[in-house]
C-alpha atoms as a PDB file:
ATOM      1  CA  UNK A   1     123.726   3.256 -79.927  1.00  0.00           C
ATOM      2  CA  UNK A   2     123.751   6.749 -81.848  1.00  0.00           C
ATOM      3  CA  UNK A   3     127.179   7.185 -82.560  1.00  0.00           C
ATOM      4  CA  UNK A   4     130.658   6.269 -83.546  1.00  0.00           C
ATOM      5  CA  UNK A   5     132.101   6.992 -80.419  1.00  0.00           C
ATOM      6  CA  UNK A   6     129.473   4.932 -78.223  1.00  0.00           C
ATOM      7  CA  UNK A   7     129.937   2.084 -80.515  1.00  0.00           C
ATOM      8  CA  UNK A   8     134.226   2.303 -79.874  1.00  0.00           C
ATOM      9  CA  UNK A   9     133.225   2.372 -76.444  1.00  0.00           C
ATOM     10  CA  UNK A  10     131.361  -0.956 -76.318  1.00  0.00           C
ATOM     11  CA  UNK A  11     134.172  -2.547 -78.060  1.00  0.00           C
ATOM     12  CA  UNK A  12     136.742  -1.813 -75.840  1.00  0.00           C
ATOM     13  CA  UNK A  13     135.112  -2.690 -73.230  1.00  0.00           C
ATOM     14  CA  UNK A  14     134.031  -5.936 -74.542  1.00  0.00           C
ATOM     15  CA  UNK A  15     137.495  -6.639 -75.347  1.00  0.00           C
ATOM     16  CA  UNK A  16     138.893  -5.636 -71.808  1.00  0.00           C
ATOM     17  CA  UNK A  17     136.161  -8.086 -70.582  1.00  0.00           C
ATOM     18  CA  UNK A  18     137.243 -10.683 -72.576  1.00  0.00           C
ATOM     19  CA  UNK A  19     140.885 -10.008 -71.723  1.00  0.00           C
ATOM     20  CA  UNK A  20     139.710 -10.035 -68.319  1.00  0.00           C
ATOM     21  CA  UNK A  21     138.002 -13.804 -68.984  1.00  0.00           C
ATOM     22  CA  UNK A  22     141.047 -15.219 -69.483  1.00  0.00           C
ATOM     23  CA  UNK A  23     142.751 -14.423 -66.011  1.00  0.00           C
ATOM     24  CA  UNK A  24     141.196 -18.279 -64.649  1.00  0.00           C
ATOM     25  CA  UNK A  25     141.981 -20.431 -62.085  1.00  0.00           C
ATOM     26  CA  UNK A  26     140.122 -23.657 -61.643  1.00  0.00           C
ATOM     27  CA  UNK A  27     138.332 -24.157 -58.276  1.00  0.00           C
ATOM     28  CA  UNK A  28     136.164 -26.821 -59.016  1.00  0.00           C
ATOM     29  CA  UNK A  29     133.055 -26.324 -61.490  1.00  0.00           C
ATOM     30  CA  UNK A  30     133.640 -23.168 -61.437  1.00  0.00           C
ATOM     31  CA  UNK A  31     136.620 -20.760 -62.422  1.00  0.00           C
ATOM     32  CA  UNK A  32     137.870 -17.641 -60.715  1.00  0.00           C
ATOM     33  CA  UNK A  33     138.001 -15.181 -63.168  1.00  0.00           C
ATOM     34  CA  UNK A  34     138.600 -11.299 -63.707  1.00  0.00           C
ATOM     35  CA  UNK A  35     135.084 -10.765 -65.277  1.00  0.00           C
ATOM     36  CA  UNK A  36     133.612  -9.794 -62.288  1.00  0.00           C
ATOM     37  CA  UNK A  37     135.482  -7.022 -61.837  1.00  0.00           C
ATOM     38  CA  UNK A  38     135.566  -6.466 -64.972  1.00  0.00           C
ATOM     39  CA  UNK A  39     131.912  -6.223 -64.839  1.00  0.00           C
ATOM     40  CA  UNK A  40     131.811  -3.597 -61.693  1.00  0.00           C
ATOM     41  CA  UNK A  41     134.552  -1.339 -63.883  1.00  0.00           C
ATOM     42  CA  UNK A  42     132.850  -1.479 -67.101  1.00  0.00           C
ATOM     43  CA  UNK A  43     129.193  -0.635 -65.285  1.00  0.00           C
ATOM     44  CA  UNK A  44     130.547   1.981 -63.037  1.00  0.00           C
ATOM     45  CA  UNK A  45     132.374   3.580 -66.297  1.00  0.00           C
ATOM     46  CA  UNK A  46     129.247   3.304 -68.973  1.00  0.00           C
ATOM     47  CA  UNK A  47     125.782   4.419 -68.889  1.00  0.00           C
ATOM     48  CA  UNK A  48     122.566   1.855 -68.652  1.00  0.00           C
ATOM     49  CA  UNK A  49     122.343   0.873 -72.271  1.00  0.00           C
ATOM     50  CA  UNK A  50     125.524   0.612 -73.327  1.00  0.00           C
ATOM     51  CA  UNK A  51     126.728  -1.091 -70.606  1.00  0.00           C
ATOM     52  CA  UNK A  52     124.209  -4.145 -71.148  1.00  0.00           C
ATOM     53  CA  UNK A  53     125.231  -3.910 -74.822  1.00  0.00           C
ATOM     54  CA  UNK A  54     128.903  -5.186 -73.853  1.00  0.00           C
ATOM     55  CA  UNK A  55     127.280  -7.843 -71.831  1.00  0.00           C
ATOM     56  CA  UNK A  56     125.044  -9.267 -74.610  1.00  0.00           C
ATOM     57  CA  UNK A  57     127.882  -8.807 -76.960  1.00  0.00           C
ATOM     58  CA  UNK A  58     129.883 -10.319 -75.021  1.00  0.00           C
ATOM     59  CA  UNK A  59     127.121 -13.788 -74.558  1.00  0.00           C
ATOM     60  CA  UNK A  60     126.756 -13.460 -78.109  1.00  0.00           C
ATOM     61  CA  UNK A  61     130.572 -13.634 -79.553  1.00  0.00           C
ATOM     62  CA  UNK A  62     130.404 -16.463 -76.983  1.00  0.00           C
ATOM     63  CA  UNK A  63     127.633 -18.378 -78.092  1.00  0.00           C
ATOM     64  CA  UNK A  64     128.506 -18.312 -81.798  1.00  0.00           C
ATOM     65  CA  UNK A  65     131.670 -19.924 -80.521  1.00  0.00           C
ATOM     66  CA  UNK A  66     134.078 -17.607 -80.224  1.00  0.00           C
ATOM     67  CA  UNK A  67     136.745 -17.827 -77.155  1.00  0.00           C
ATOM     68  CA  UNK A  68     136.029 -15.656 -75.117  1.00  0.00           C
ATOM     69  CA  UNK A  69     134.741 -17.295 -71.946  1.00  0.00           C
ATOM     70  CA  UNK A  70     136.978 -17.929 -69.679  1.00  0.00           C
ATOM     71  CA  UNK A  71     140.240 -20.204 -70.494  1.00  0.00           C
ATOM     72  CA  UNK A  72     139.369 -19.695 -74.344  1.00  0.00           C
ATOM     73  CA  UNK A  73     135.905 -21.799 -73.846  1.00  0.00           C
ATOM     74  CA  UNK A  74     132.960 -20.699 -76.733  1.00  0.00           C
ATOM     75  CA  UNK A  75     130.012 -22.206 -78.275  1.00  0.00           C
ATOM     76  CA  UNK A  76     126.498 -22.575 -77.432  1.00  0.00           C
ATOM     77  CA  UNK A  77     126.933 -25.926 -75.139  1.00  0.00           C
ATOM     78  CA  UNK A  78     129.237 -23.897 -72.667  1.00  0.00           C
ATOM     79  CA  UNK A  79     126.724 -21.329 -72.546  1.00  0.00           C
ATOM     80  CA  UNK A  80     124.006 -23.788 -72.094  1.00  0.00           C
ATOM     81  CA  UNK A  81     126.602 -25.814 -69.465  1.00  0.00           C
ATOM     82  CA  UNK A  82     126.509 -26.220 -65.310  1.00  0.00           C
ATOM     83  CA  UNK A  83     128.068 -21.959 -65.502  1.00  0.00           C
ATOM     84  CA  UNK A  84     125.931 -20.555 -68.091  1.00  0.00           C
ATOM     85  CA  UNK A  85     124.138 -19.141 -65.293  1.00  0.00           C
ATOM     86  CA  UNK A  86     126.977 -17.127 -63.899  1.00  0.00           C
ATOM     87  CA  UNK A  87     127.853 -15.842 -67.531  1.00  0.00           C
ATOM     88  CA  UNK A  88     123.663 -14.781 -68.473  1.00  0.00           C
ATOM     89  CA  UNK A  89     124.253 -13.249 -65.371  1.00  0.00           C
ATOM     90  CA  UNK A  90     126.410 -10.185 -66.472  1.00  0.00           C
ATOM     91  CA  UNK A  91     124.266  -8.269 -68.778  1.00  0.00           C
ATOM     92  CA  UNK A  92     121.686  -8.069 -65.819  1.00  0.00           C
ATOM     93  CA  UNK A  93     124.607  -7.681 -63.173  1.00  0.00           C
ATOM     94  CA  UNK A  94     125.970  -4.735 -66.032  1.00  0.00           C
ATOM     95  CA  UNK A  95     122.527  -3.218 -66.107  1.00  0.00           C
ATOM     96  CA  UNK A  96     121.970  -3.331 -62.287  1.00  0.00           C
ATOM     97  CA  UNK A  97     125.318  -1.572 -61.272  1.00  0.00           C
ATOM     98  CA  UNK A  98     125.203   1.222 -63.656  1.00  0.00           C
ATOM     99  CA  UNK A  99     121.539   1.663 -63.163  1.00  0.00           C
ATOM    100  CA  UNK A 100     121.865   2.176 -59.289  1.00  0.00           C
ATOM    101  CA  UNK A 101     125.222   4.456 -59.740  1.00  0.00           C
ATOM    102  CA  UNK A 102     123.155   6.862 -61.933  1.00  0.00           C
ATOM    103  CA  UNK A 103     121.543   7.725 -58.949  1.00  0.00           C
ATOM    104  CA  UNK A 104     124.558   7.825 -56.458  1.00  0.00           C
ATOM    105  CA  UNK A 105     128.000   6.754 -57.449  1.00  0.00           C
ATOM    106  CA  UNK A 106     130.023   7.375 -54.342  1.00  0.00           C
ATOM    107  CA  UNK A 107     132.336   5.026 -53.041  1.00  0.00           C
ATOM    108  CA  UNK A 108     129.554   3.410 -50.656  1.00  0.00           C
ATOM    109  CA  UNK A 109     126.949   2.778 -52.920  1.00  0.00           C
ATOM    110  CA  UNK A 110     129.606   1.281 -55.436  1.00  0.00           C
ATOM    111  CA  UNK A 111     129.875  -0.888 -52.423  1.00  0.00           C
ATOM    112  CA  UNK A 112     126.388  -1.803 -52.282  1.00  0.00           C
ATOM    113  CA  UNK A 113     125.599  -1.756 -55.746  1.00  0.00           C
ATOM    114  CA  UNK A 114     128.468  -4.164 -56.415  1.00  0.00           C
ATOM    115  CA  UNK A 115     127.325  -6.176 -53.262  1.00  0.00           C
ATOM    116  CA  UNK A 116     124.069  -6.455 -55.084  1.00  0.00           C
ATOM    117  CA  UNK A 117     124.969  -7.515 -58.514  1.00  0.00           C
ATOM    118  CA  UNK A 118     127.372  -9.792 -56.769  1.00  0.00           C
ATOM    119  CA  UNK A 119     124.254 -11.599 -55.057  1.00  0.00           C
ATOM    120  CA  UNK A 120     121.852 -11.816 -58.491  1.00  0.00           C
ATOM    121  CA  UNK A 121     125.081 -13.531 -60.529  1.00  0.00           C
ATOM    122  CA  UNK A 122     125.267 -15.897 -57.584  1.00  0.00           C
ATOM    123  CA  UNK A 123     121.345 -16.371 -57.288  1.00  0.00           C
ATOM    124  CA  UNK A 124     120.849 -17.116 -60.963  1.00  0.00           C
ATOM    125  CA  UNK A 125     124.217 -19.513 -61.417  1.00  0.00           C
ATOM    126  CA  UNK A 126     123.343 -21.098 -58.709  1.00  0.00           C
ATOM    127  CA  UNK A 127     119.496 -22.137 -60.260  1.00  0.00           C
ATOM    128  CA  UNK A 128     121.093 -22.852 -63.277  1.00  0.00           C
ATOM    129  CA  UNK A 129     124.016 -25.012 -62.077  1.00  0.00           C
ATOM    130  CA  UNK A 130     120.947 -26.688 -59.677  1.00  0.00           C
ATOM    131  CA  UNK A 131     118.845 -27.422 -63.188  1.00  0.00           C
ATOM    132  CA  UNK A 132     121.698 -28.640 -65.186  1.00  0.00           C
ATOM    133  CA  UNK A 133     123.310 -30.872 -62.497  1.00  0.00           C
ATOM    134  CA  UNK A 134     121.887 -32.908 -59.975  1.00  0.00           C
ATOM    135  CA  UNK A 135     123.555 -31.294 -57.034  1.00  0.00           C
ATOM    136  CA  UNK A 136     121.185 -30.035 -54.181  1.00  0.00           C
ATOM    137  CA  UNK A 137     121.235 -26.233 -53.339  1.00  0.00           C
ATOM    138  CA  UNK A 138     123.616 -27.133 -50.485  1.00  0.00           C
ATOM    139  CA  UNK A 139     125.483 -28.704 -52.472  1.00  0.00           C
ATOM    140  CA  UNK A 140     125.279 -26.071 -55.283  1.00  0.00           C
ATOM    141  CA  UNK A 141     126.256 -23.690 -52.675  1.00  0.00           C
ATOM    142  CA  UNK A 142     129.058 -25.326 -51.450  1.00  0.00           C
ATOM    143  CA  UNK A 143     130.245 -25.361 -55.108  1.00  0.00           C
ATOM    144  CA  UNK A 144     129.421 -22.193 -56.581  1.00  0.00           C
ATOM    145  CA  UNK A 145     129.252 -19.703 -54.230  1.00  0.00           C
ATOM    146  CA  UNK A 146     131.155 -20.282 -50.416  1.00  0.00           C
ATOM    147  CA  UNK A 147     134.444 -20.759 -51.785  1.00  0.00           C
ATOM    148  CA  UNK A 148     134.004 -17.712 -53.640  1.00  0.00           C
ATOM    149  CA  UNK A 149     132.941 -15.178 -51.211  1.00  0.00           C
ATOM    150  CA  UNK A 150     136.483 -14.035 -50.381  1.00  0.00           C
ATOM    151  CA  UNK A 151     137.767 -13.238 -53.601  1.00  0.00           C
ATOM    152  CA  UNK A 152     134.459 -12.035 -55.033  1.00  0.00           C
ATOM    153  CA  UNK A 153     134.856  -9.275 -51.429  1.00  0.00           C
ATOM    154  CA  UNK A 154     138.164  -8.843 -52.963  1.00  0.00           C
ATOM    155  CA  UNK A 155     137.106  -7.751 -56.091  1.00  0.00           C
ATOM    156  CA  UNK A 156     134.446  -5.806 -55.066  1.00  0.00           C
ATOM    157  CA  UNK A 157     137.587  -3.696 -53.293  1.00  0.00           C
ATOM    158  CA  UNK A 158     139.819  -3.404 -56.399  1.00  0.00           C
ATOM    159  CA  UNK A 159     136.591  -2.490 -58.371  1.00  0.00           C
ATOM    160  CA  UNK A 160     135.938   0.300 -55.952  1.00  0.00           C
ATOM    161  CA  UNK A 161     139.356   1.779 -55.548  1.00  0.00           C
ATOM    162  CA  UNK A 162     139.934   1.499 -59.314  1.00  0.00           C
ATOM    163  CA  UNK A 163     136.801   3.185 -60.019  1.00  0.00           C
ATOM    164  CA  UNK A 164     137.467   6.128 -58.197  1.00  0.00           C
ATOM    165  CA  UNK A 165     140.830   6.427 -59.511  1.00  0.00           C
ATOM    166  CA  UNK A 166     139.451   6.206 -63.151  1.00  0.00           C
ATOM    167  CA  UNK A 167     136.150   8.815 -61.930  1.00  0.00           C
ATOM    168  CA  UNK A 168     139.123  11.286 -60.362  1.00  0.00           C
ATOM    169  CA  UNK A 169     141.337  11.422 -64.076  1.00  0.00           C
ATOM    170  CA  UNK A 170     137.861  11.546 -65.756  1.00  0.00           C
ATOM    171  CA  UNK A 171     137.782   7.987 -67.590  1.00  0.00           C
ATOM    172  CA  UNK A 172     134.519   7.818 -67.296  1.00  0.00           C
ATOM    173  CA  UNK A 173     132.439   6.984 -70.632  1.00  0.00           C
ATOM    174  CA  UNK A 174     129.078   8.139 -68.938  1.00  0.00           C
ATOM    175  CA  UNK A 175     129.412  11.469 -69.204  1.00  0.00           C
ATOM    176  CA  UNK A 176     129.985  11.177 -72.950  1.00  0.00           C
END
């Protein structure tokens, strides 16, 4: 990052991501959170490489043990626990959206591209739950990703109507 202003940037929106952990409910293995659509908001509002920053800030704080994953979990062994997966996930899911909106960021492509991140977070928790449990893919499925689908749908909604409420009063750090 070149400047002041990029580096304010990133901390916000680490800290509205990390805000955003802490909205949890347990449904099994695996929480519902608000990073997720935290995740869609902070892509859609950043460019490529700051965007990913927050993301690997975000693992980082994390892994030195801070509390920031969701309900006020930190440290190495949650990252390295059946949902790392889902949380190594976000830097590439950060990259991906904001990568692909670059190109095209109306509201159907947010669609897709959110769609599409969506898909690699579940893809890559759901090998990593699979190598740090014993559970089948079925069974990993079942777990991590069907009881999901709804609310993850949901999000992907909220993310897009926020988005283009933020875009319309020019919040947008991209253009910066």
């Amino acid at each position: 990052m070149t400047n002041t202003k990029q580096v304010v940037n990133v901390g916000i929106m680490v800290g509205l991501l990390i805000l955003a952990s802490q909205i949890s409910f347990k449904l099994g293995p695996i929480p519902i959170t608000a990073q997720t659509l935290m995740i869609m908001v902070i892509a859609t509002l950043m460019r490529v490489k700051e965007s990913v920053v927050v993301g690997l800030v975000y693992l980082l704080m994390g892994a030195i043990g801070l509390p920031v994953f969701a309900s006020l979990n930190g440290g190495l062994a949650y990252l390295l626990g059946p949902t790392g997966g889902f949380l190594i996930s976000f830097p590439i899911m950060l990259g991906l959206i904001s990568y692909t909106l670059s190109f095209n960021s109306s509201w159907y492509f947010k669609v897709l591209s959110y769609i599409l991140a969506t898909a690699v977070c579940y893809l890559i928790g759901v090998e990593y739950f699979m190598l740090s449990t014993s559970y089948s893919l079925a069974e990993s499925l079942n777990l991590c990703v069907y009881p999901f689908i709804l609310g993850d749908l949901l999000k992907i909604g909220c993310a897009v109507v926020c988005t283009e409420r933020l875009t319309q009063i020019n919040f947008i750090f991209r253009k910066n």
